[in-house]
PDB file of N, CA and C in Angstrom:
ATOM      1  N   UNK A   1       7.241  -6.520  -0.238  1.00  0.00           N
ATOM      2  CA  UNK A   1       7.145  -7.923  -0.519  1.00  0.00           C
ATOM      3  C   UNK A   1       5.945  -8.213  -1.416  1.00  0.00           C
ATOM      4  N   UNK A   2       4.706  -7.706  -0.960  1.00  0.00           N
ATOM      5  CA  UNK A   2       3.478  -7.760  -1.927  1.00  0.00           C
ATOM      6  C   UNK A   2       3.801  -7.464  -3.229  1.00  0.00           C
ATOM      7  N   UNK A   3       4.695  -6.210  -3.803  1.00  0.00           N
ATOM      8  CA  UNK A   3       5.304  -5.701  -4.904  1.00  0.00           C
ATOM      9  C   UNK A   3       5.696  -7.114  -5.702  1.00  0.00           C
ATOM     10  N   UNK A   4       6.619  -7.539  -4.933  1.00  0.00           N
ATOM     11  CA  UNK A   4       7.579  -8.553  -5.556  1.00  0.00           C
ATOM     12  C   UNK A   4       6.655 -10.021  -5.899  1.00  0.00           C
ATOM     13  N   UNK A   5       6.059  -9.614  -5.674  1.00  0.00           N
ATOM     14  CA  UNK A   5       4.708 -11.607  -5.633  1.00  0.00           C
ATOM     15  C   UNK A   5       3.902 -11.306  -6.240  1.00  0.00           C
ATOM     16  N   UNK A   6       3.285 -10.282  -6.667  1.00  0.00           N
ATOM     17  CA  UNK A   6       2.352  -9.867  -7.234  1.00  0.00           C
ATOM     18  C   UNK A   6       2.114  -9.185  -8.544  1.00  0.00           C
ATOM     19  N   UNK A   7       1.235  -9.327  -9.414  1.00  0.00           N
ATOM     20  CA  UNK A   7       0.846  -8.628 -10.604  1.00  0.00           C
ATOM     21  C   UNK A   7       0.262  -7.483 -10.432  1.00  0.00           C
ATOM     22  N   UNK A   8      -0.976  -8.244  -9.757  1.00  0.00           N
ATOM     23  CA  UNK A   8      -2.093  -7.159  -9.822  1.00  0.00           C
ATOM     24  C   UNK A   8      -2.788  -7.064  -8.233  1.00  0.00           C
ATOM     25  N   UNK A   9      -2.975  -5.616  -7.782  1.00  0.00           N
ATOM     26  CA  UNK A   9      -3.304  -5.933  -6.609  1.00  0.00           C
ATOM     27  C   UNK A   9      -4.788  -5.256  -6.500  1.00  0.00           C
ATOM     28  N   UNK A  10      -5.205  -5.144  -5.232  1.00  0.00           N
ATOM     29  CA  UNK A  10      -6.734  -4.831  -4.760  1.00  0.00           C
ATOM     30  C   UNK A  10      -6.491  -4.655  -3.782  1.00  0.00           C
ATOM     31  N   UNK A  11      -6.480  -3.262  -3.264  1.00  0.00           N
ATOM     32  CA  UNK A  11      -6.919  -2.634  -2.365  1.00  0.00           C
ATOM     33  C   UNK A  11      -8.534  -2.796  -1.528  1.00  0.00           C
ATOM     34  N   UNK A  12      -8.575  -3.438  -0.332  1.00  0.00           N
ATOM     35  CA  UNK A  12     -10.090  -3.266   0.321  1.00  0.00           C
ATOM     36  C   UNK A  12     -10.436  -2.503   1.432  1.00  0.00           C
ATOM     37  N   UNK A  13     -11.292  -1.471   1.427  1.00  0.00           N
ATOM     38  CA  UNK A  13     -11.497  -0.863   3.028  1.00  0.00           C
ATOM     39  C   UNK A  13     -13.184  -0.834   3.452  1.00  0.00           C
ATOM     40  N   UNK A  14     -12.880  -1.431   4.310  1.00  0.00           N
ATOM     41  CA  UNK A  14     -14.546  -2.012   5.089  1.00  0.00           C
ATOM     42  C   UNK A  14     -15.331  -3.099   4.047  1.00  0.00           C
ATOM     43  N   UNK A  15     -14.808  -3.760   3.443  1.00  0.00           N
ATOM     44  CA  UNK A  15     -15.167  -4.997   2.386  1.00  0.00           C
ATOM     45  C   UNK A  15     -15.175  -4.286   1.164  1.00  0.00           C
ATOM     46  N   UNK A  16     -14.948  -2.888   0.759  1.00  0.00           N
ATOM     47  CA  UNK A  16     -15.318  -2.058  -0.490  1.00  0.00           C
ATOM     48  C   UNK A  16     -14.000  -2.413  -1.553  1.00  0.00           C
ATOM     49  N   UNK A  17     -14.020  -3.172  -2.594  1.00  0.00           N
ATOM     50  CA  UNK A  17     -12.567  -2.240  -3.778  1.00  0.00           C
ATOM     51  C   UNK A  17     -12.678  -0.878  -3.656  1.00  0.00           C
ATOM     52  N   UNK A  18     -11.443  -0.504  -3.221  1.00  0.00           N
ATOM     53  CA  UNK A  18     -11.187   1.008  -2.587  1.00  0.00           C
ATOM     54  C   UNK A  18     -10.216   1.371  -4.595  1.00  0.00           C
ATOM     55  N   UNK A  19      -9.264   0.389  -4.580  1.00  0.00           N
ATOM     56  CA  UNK A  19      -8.161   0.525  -5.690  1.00  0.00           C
ATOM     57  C   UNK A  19      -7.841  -0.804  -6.390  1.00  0.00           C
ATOM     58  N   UNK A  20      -7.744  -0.937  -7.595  1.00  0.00           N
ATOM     59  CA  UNK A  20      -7.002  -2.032  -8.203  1.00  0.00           C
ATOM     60  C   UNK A  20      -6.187  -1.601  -9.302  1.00  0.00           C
ATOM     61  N   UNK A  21      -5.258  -2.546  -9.410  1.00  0.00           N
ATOM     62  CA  UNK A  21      -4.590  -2.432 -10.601  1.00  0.00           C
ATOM     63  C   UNK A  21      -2.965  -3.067 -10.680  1.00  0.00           C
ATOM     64  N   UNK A  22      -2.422  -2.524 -11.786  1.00  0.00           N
ATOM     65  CA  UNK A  22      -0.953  -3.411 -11.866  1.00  0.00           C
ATOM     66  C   UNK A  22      -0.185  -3.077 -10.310  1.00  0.00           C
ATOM     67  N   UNK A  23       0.478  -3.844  -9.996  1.00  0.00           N
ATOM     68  CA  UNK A  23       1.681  -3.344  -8.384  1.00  0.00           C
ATOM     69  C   UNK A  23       2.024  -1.915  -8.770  1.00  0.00           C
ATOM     70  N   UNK A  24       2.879  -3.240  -9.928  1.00  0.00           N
ATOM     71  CA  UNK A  24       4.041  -1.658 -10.244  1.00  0.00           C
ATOM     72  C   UNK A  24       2.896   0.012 -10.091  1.00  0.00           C
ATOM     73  N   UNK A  25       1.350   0.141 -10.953  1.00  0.00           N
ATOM     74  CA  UNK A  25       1.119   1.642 -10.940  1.00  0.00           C
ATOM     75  C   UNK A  25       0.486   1.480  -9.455  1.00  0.00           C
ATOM     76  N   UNK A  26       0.050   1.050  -8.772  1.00  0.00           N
ATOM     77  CA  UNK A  26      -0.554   1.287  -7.591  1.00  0.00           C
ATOM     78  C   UNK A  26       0.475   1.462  -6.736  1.00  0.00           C
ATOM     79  N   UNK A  27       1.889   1.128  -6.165  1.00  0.00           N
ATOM     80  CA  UNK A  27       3.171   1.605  -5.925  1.00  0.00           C
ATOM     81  C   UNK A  27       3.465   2.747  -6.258  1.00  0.00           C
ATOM     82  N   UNK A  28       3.482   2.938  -7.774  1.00  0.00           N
ATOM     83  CA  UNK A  28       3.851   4.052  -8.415  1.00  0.00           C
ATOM     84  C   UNK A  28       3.256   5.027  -7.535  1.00  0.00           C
ATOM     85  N   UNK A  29       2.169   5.069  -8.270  1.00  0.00           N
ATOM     86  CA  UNK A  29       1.219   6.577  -8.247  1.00  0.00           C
ATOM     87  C   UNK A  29      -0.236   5.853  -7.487  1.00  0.00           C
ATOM     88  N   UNK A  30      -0.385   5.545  -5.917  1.00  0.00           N
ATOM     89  CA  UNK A  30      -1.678   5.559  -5.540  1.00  0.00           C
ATOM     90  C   UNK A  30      -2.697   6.400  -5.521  1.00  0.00           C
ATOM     91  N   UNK A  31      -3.773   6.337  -6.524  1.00  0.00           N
ATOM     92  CA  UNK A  31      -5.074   7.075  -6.403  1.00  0.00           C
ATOM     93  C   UNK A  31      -5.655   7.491  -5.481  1.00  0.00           C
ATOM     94  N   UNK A  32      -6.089   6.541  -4.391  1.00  0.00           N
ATOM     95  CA  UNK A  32      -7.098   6.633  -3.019  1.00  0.00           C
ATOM     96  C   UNK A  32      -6.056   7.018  -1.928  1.00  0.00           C
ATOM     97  N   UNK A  33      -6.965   7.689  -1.444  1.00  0.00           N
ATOM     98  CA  UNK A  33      -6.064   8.155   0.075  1.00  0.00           C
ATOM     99  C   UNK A  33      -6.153   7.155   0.942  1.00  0.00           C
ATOM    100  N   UNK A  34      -6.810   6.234   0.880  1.00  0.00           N
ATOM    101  CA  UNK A  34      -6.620   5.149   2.244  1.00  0.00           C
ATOM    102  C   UNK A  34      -5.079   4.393   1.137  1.00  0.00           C
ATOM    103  N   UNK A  35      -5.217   3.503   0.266  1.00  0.00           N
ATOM    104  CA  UNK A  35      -4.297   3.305  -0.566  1.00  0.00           C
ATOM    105  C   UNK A  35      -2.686   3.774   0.257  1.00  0.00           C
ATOM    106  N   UNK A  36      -2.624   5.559   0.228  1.00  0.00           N
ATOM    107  CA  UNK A  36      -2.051   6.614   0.029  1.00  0.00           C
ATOM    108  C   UNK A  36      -1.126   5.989   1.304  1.00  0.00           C
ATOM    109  N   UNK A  37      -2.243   6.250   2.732  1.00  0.00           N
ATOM    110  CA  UNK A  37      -1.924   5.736   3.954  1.00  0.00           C
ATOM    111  C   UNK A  37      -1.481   4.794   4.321  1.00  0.00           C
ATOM    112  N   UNK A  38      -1.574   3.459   3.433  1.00  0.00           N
ATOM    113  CA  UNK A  38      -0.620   2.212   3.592  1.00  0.00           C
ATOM    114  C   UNK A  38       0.527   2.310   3.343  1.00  0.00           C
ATOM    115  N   UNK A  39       0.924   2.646   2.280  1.00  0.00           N
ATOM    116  CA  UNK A  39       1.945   3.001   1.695  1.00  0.00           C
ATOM    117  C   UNK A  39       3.367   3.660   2.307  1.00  0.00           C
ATOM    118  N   UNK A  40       2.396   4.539   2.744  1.00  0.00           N
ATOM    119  CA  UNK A  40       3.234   5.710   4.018  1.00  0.00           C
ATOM    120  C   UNK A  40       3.581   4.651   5.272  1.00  0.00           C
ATOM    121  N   UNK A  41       2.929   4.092   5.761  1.00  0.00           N
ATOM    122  CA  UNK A  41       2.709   3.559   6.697  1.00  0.00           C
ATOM    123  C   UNK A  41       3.580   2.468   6.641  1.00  0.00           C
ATOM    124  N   UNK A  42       3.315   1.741   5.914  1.00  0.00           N
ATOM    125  CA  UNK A  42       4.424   0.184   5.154  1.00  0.00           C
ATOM    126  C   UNK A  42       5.727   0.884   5.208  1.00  0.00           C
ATOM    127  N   UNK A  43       6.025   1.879   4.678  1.00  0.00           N
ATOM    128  CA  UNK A  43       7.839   2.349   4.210  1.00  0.00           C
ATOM    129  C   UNK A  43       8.199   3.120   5.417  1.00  0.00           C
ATOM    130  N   UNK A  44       7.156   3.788   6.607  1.00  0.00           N
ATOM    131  CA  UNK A  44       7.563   4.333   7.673  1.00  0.00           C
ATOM    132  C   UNK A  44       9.003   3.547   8.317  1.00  0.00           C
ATOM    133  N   UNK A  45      10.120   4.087   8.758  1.00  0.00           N
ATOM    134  CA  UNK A  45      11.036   3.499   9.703  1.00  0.00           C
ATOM    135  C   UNK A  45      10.590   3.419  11.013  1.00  0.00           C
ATOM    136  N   UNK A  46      10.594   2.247  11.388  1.00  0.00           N
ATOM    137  CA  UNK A  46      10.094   1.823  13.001  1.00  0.00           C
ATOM    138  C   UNK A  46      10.904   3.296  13.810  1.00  0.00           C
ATOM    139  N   UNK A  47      10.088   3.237  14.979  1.00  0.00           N
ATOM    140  CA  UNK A  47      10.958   4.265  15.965  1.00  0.00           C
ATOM    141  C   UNK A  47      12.091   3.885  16.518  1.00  0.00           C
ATOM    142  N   UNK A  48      12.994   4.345  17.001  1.00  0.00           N
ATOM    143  CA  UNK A  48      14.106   3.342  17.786  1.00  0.00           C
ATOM    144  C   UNK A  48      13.659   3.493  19.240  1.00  0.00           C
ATOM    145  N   UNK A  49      14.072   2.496  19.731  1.00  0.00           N
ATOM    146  CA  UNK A  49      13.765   2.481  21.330  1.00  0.00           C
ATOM    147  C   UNK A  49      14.673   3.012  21.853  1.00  0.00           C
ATOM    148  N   UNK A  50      14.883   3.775  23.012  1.00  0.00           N
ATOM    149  CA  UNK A  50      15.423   4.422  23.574  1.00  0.00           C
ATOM    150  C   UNK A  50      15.751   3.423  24.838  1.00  0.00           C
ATOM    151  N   UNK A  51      16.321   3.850  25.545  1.00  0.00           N
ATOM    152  CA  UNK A  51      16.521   2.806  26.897  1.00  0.00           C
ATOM    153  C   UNK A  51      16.891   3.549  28.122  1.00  0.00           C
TER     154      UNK A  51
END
């Protein structure tokens, strides 16, 4: 969703610019490993619950 609303984004970790730049290349190809970890994390498929 951020992708779709956005130009340009900024990455922050502990108040620091960790990453910036266009969506589209920070999507693309993330530089920073925290970056790296959202990413992964955002597109992860929830677990299914079992019952």
């Amino acid at each position: 969703m951020v992708k779709a609303l956005s130009h340009q984004l900024m990455v922050v970790r502990h108040g620091k610019v960790v990453e910036q730049g266009s969506a589209e290349a920070v999507f693309a190809s993330p530089q920073h490993p925290y970056t790296q970890q959202l990413l992964e994390a955002a597109f992860m498929a929830p677990a299914s619950a079992e019952n």
